[in-house]
PDB file of N, CA and C in Angstrom:
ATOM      1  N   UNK A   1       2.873   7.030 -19.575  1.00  0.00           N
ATOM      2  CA  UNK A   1       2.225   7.567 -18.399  1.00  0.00           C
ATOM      3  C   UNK A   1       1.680   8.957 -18.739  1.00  0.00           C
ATOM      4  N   UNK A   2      -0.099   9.100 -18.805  1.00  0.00           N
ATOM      5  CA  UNK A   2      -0.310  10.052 -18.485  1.00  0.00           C
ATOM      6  C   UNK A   2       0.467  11.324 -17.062  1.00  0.00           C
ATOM      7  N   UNK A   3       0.585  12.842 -17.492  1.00  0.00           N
ATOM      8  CA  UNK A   3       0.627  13.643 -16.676  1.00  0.00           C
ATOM      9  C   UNK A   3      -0.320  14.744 -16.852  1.00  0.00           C
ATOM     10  N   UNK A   4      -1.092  15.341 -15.497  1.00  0.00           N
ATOM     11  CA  UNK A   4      -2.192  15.882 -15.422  1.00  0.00           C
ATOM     12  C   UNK A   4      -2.060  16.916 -14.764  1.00  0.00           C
ATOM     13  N   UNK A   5      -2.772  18.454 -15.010  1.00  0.00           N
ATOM     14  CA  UNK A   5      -2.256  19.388 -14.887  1.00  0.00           C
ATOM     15  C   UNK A   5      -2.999  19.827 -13.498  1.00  0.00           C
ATOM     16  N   UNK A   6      -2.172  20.920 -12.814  1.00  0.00           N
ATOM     17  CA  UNK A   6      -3.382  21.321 -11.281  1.00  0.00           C
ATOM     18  C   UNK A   6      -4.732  21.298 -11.769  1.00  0.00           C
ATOM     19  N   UNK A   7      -5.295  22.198 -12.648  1.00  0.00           N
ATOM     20  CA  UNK A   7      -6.647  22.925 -13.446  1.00  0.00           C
ATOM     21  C   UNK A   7      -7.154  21.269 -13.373  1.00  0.00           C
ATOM     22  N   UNK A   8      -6.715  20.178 -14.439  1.00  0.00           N
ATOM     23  CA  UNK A   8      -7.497  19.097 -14.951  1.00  0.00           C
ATOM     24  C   UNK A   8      -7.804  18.434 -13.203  1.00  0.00           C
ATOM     25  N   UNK A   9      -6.360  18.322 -12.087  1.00  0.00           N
ATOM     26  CA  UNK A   9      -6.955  17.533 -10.856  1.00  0.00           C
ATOM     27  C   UNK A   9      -8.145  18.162 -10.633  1.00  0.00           C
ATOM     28  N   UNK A  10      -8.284  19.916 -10.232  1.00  0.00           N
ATOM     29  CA  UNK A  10      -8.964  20.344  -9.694  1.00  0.00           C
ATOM     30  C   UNK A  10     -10.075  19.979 -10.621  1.00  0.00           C
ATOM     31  N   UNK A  11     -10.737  19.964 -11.833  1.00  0.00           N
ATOM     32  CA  UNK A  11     -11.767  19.657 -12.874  1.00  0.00           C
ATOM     33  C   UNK A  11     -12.145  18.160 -12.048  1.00  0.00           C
ATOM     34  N   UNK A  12     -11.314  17.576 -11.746  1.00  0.00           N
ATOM     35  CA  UNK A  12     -11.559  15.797 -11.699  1.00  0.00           C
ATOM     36  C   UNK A  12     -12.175  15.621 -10.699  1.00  0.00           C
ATOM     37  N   UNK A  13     -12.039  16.215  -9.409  1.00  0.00           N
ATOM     38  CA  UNK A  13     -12.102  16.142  -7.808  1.00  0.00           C
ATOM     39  C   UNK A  13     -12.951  16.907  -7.420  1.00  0.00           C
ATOM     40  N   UNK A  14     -13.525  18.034  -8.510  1.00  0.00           N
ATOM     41  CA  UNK A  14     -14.571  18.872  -8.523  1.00  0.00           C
ATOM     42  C   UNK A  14     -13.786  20.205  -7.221  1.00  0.00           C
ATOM     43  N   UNK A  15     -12.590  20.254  -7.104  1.00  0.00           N
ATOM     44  CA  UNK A  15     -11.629  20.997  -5.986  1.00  0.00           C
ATOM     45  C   UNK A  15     -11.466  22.141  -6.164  1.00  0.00           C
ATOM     46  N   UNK A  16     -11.135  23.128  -5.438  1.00  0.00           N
ATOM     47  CA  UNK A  16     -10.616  24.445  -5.691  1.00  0.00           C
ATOM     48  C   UNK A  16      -9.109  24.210  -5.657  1.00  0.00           C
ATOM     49  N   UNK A  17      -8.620  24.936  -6.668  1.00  0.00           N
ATOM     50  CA  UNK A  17      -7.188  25.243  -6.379  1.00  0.00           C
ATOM     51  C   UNK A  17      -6.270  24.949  -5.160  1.00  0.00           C
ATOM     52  N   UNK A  18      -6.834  25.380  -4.034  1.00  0.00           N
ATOM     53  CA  UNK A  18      -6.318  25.621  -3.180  1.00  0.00           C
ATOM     54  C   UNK A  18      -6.252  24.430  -2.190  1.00  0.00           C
ATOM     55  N   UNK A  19      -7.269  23.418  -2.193  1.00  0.00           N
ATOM     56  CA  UNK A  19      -7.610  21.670  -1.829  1.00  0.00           C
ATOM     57  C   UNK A  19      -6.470  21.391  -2.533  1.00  0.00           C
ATOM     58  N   UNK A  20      -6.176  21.407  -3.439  1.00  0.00           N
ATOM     59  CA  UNK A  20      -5.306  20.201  -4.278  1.00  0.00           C
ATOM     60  C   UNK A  20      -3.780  20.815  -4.317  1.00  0.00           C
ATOM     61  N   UNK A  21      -3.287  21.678  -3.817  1.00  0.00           N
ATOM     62  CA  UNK A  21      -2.135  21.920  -3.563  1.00  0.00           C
ATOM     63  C   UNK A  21      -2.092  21.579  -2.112  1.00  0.00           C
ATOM     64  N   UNK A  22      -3.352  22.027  -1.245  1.00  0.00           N
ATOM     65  CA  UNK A  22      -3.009  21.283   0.494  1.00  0.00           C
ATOM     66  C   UNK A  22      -2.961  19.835  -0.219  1.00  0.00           C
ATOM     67  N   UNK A  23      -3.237  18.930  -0.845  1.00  0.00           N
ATOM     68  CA  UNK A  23      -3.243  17.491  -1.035  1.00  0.00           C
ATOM     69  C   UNK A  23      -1.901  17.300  -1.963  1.00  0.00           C
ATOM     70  N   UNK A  24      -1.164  18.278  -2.618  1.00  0.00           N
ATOM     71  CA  UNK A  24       0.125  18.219  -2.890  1.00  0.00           C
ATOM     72  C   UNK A  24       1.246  18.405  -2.170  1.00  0.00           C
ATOM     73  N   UNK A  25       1.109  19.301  -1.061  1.00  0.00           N
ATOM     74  CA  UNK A  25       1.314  19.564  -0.034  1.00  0.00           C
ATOM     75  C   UNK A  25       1.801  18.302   1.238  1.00  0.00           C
ATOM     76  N   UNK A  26       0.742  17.865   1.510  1.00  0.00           N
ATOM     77  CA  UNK A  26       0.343  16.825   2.441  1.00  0.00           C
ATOM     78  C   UNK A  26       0.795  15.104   2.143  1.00  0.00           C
ATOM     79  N   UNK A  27       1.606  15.117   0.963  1.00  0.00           N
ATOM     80  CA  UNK A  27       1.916  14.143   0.419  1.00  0.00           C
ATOM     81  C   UNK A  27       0.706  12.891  -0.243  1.00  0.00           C
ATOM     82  N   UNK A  28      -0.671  13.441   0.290  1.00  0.00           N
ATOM     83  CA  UNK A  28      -1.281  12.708   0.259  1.00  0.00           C
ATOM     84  C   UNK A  28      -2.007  12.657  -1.515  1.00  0.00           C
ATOM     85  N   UNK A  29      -1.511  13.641  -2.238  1.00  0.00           N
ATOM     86  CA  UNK A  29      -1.057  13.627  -3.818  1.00  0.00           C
ATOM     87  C   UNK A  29      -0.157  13.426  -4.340  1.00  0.00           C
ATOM     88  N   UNK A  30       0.492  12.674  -5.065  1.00  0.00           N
ATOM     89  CA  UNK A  30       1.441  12.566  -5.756  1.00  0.00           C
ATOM     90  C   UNK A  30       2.075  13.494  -7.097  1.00  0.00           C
ATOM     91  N   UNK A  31       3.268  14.016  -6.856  1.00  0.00           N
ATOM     92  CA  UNK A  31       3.478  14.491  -8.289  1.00  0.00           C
ATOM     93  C   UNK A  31       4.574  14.888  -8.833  1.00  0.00           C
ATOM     94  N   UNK A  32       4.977  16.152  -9.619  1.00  0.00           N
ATOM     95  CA  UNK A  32       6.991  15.697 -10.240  1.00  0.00           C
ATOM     96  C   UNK A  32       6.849  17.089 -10.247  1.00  0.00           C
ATOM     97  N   UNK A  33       7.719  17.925 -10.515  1.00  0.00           N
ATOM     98  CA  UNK A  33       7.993  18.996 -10.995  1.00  0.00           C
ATOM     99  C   UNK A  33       8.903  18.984 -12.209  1.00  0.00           C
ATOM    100  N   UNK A  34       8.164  19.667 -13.132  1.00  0.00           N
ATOM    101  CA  UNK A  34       9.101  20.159 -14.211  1.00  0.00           C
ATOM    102  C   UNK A  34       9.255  21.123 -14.234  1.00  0.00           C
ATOM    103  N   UNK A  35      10.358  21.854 -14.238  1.00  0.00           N
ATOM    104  CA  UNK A  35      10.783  23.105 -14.052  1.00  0.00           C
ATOM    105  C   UNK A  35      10.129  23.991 -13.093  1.00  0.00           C
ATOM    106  N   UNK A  36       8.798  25.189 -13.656  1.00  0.00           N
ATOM    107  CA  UNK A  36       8.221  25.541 -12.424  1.00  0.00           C
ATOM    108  C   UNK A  36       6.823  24.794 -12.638  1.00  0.00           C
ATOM    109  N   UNK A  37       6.754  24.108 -13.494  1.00  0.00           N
ATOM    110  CA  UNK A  37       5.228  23.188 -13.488  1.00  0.00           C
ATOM    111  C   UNK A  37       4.799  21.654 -12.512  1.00  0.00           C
ATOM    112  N   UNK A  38       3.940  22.283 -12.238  1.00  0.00           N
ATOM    113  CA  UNK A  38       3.438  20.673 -11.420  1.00  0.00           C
ATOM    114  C   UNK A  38       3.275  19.964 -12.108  1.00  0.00           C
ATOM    115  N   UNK A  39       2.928  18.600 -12.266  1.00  0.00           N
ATOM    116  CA  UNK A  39       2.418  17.626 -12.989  1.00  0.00           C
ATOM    117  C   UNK A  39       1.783  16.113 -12.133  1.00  0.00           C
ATOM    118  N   UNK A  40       0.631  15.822 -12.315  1.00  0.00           N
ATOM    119  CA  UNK A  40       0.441  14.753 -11.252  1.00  0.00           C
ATOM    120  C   UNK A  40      -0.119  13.342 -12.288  1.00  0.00           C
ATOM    121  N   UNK A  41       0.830  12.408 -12.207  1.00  0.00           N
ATOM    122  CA  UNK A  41       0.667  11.344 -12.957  1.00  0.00           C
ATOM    123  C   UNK A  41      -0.966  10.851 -12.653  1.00  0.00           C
ATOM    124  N   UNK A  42      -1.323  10.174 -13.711  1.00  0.00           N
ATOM    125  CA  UNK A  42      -2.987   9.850 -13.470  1.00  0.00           C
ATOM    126  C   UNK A  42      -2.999   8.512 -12.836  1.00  0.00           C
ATOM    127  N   UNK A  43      -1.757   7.833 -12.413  1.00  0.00           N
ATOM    128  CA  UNK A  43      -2.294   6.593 -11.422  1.00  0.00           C
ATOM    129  C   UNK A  43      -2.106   7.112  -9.910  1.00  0.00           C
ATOM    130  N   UNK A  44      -1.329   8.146  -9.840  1.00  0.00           N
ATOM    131  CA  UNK A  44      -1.509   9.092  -8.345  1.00  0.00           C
ATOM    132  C   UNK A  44      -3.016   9.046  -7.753  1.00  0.00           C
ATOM    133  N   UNK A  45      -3.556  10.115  -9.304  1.00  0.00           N
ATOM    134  CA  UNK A  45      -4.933  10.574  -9.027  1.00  0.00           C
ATOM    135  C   UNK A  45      -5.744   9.147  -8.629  1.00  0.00           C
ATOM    136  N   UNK A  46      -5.322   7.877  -9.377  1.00  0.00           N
ATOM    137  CA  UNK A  46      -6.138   6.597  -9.117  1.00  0.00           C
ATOM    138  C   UNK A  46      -6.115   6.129  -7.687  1.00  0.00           C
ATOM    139  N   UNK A  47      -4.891   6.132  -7.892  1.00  0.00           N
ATOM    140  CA  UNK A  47      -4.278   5.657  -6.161  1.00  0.00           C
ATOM    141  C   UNK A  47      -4.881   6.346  -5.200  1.00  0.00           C
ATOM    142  N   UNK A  48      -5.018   7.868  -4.990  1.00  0.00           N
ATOM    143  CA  UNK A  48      -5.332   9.103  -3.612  1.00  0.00           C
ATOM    144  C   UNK A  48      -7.342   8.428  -4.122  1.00  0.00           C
ATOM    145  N   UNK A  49      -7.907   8.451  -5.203  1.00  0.00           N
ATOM    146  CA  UNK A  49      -9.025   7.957  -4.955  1.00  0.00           C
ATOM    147  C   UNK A  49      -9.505   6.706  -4.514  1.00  0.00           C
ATOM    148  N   UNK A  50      -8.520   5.811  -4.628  1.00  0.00           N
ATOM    149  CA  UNK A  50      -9.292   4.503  -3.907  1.00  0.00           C
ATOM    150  C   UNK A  50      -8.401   4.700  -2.597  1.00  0.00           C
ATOM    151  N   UNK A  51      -7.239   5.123  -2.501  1.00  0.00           N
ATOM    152  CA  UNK A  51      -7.271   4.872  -0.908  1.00  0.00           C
ATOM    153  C   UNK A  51      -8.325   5.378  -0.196  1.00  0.00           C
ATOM    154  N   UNK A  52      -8.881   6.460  -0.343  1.00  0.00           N
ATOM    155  CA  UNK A  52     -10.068   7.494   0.185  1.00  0.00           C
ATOM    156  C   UNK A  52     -11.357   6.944   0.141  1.00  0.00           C
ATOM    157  N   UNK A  53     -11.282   6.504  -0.915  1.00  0.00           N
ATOM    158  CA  UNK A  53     -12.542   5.080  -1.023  1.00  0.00           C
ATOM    159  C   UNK A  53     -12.387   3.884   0.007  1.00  0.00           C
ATOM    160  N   UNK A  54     -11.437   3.404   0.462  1.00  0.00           N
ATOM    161  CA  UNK A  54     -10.898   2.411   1.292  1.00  0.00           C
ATOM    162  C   UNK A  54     -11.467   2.863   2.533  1.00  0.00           C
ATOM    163  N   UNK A  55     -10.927   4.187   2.709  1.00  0.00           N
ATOM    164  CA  UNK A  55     -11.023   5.066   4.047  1.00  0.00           C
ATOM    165  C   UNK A  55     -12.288   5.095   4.672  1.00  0.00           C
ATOM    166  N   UNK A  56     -12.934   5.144   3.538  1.00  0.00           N
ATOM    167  CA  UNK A  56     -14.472   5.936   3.806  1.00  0.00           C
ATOM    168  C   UNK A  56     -15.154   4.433   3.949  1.00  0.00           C
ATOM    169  N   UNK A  57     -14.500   3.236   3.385  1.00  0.00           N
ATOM    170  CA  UNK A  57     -15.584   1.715   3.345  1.00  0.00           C
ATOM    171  C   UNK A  57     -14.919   1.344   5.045  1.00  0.00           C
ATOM    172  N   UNK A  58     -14.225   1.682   5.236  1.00  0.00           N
ATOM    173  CA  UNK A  58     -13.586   1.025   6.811  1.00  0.00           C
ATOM    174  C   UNK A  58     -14.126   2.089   7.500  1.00  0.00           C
ATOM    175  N   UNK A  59     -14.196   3.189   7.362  1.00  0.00           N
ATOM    176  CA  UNK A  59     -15.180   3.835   8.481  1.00  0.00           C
ATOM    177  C   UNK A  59     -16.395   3.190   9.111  1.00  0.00           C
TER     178      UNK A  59
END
């Protein structure tokens, strides 16, 4: 299992810092802590994008 760092989500999602901790936050990201590091597995990142994709096709 890939793990992916805040910097790379925010790179991926095109996000500021501060989006992707409210989405770490909000449960609606997935992720682990190691020690004081975040880490967000890359089927999280898969998962929070197609549900959102889902979201946006049922709108």
């Amino acid at each position: 299992m890939d793990l992916l760092t805040v910097p790379q989500v925010m790179a991926r999602l095109q996000l500021g810092r501060s989006a992707v901790y409210d989405l770490l936050r909000s449960g609606q990201l997935a992720s682990i802590t190691l020690g004081r590091a975040r880490r967000i597995p890359t089927h999280a990142l898969t998962d929070f994008i197609r549900t959102r994709l889902e979201q946006e096709a049922a709108a």
